[in-house]
C-alpha atoms as a PDB file:
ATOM      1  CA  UNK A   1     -21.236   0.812   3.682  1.00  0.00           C
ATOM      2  CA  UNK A   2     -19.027  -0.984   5.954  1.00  0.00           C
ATOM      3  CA  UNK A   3     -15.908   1.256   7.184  1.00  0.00           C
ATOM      4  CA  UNK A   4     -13.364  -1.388   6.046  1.00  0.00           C
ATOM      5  CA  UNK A   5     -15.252  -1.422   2.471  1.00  0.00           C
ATOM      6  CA  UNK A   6     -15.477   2.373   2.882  1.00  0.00           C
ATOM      7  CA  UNK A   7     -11.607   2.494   3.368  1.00  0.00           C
ATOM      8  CA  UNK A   8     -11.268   0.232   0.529  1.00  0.00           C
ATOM      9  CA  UNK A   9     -13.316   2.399  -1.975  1.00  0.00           C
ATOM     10  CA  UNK A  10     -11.930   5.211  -1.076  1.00  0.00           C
ATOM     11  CA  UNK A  11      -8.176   4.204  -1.624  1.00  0.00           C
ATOM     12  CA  UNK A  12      -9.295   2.717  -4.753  1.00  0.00           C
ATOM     13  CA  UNK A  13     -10.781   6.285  -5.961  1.00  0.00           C
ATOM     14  CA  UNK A  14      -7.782   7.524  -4.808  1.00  0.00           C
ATOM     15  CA  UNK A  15      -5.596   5.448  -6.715  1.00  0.00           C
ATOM     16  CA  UNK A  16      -7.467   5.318  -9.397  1.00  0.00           C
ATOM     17  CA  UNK A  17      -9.096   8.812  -9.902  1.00  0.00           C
ATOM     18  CA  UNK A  18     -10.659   8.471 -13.458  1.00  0.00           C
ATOM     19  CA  UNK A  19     -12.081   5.060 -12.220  1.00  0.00           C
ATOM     20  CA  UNK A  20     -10.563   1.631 -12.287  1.00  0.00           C
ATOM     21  CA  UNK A  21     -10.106   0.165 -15.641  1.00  0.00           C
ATOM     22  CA  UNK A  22     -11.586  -2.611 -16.725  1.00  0.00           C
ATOM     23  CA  UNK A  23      -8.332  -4.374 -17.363  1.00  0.00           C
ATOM     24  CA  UNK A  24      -7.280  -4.322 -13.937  1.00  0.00           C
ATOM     25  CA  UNK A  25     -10.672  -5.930 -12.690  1.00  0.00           C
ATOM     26  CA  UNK A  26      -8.828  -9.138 -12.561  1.00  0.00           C
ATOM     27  CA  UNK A  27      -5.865  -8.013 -10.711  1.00  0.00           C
ATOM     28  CA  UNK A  28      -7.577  -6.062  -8.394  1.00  0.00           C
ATOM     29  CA  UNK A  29      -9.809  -8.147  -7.558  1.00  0.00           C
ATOM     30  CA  UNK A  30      -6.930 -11.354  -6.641  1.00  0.00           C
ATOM     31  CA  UNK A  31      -5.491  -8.421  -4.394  1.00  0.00           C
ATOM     32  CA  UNK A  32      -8.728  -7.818  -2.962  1.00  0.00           C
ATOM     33  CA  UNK A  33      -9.858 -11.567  -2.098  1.00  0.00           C
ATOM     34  CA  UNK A  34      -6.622 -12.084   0.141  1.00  0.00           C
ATOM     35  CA  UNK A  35      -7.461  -9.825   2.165  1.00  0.00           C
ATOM     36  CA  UNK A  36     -11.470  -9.219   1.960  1.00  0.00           C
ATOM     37  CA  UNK A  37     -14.330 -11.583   2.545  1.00  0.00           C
ATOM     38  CA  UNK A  38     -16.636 -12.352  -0.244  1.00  0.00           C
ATOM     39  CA  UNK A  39     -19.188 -10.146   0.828  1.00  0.00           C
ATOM     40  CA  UNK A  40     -16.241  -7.076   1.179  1.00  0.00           C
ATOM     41  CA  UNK A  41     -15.210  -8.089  -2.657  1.00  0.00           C
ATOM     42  CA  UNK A  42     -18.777  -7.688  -3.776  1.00  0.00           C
ATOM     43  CA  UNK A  43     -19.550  -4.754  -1.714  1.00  0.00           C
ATOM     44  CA  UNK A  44     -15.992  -2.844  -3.351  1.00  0.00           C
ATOM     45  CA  UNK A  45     -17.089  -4.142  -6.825  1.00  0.00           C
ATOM     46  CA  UNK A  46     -20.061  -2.898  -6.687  1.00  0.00           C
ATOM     47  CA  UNK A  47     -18.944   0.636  -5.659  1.00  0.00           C
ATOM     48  CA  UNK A  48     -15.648   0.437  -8.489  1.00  0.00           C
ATOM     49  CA  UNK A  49     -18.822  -0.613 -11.173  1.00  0.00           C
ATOM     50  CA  UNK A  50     -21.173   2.457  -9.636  1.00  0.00           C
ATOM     51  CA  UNK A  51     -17.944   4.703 -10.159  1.00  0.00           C
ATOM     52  CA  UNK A  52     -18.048   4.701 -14.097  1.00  0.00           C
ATOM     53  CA  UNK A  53     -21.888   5.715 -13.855  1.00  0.00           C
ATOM     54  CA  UNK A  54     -23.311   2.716 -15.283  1.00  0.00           C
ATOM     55  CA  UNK A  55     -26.500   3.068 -13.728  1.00  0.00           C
ATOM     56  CA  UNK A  56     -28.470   1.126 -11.578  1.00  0.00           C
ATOM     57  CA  UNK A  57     -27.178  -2.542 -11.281  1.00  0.00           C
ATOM     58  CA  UNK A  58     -28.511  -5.465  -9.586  1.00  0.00           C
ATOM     59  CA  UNK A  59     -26.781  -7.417  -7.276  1.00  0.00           C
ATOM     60  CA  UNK A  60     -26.928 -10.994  -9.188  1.00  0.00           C
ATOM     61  CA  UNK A  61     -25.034  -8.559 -11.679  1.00  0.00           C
ATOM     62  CA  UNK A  62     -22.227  -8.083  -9.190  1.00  0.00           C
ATOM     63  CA  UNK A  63     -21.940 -11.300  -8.005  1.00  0.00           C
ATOM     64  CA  UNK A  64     -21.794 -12.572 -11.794  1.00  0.00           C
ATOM     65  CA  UNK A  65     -18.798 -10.118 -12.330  1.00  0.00           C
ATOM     66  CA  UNK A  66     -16.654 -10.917  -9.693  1.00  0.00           C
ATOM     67  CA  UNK A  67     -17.598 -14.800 -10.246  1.00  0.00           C
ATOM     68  CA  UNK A  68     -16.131 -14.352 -13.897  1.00  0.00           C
ATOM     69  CA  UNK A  69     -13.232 -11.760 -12.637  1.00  0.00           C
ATOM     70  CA  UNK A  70     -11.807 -13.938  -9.988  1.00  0.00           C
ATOM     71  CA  UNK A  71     -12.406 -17.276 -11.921  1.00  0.00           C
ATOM     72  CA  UNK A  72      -9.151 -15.463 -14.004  1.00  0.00           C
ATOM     73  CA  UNK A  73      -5.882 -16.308 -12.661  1.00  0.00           C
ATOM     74  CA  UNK A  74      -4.121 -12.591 -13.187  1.00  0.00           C
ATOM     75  CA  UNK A  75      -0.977 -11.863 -14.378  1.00  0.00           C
ATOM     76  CA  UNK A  76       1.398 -11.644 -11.962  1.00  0.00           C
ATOM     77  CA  UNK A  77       3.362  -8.457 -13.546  1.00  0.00           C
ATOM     78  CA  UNK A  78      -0.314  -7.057 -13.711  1.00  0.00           C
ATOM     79  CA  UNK A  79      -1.181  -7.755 -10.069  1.00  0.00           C
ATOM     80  CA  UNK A  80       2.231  -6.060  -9.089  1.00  0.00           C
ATOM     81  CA  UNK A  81       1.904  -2.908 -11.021  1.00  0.00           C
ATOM     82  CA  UNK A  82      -2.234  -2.483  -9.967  1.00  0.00           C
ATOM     83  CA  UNK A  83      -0.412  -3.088  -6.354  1.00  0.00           C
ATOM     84  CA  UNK A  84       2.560  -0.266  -7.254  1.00  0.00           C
ATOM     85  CA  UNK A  85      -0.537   2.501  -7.749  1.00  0.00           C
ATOM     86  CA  UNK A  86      -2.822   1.304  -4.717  1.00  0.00           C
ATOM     87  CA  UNK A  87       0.135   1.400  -2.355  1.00  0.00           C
ATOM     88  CA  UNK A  88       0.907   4.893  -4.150  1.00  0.00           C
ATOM     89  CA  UNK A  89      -2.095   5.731  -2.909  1.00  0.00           C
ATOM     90  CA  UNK A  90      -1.500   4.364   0.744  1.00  0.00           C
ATOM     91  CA  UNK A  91      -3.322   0.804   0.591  1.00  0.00           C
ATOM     92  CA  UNK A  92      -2.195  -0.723   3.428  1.00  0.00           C
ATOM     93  CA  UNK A  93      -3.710  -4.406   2.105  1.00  0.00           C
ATOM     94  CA  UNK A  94      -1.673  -4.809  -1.243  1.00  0.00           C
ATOM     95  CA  UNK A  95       0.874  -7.431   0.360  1.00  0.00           C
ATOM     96  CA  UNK A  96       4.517  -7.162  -0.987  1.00  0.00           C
ATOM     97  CA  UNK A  97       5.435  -9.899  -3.532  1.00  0.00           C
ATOM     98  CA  UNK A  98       6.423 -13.006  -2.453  1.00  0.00           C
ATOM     99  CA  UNK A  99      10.586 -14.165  -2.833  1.00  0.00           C
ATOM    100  CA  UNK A 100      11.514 -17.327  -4.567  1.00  0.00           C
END
């Protein structure tokens, strides 16, 4: 695993401790793609998907999930609080909100 994905995963286990929940897939993953390449975002995805034990899964898999997860335009209120426990947890890519 790349060190940046490495870094990734492990603020995300360290944000997230039980595991990322599947609600803030979406979220995560619009923070994620501002910051990541394609390749980073399936590489991460496929580490936060390994993390609830779901077994062996195949890469078309991943690529199918964060297809469907980033085709979702998130909640803004979501994205900020999924950003409020990453930087908790020291994520230095979770960009402050914008001001209008």
């Amino acid at each position: 695993m790349p060190s940046r994905v490495a870094n990734v995963v492990g603020w995300l286990r360290e944000g997230y401790p039980a595991g990322v929940p599947e609600h803030d897939y979406v979220p995560l993953f619009a923070l994620l793609r501002r910051t990541l390449t394609e390749q980073e975002v399936e590489d991460v995805a496929l580490a936060v998907v390994q993390q609830h034990d779901r077994g062996p899964i195949a890469h078309e898999a991943i690529e199918d999930l964060v297809s469907r997860t980033t085709a979702q335009e998130p909640i803004e209120r979501d994205v900020a609080r999924v950003r409020a426990v990453l930087a908790a947890a020291g994520w230095p890519l979770a960009d402050p909100p914008a001001d209008d």
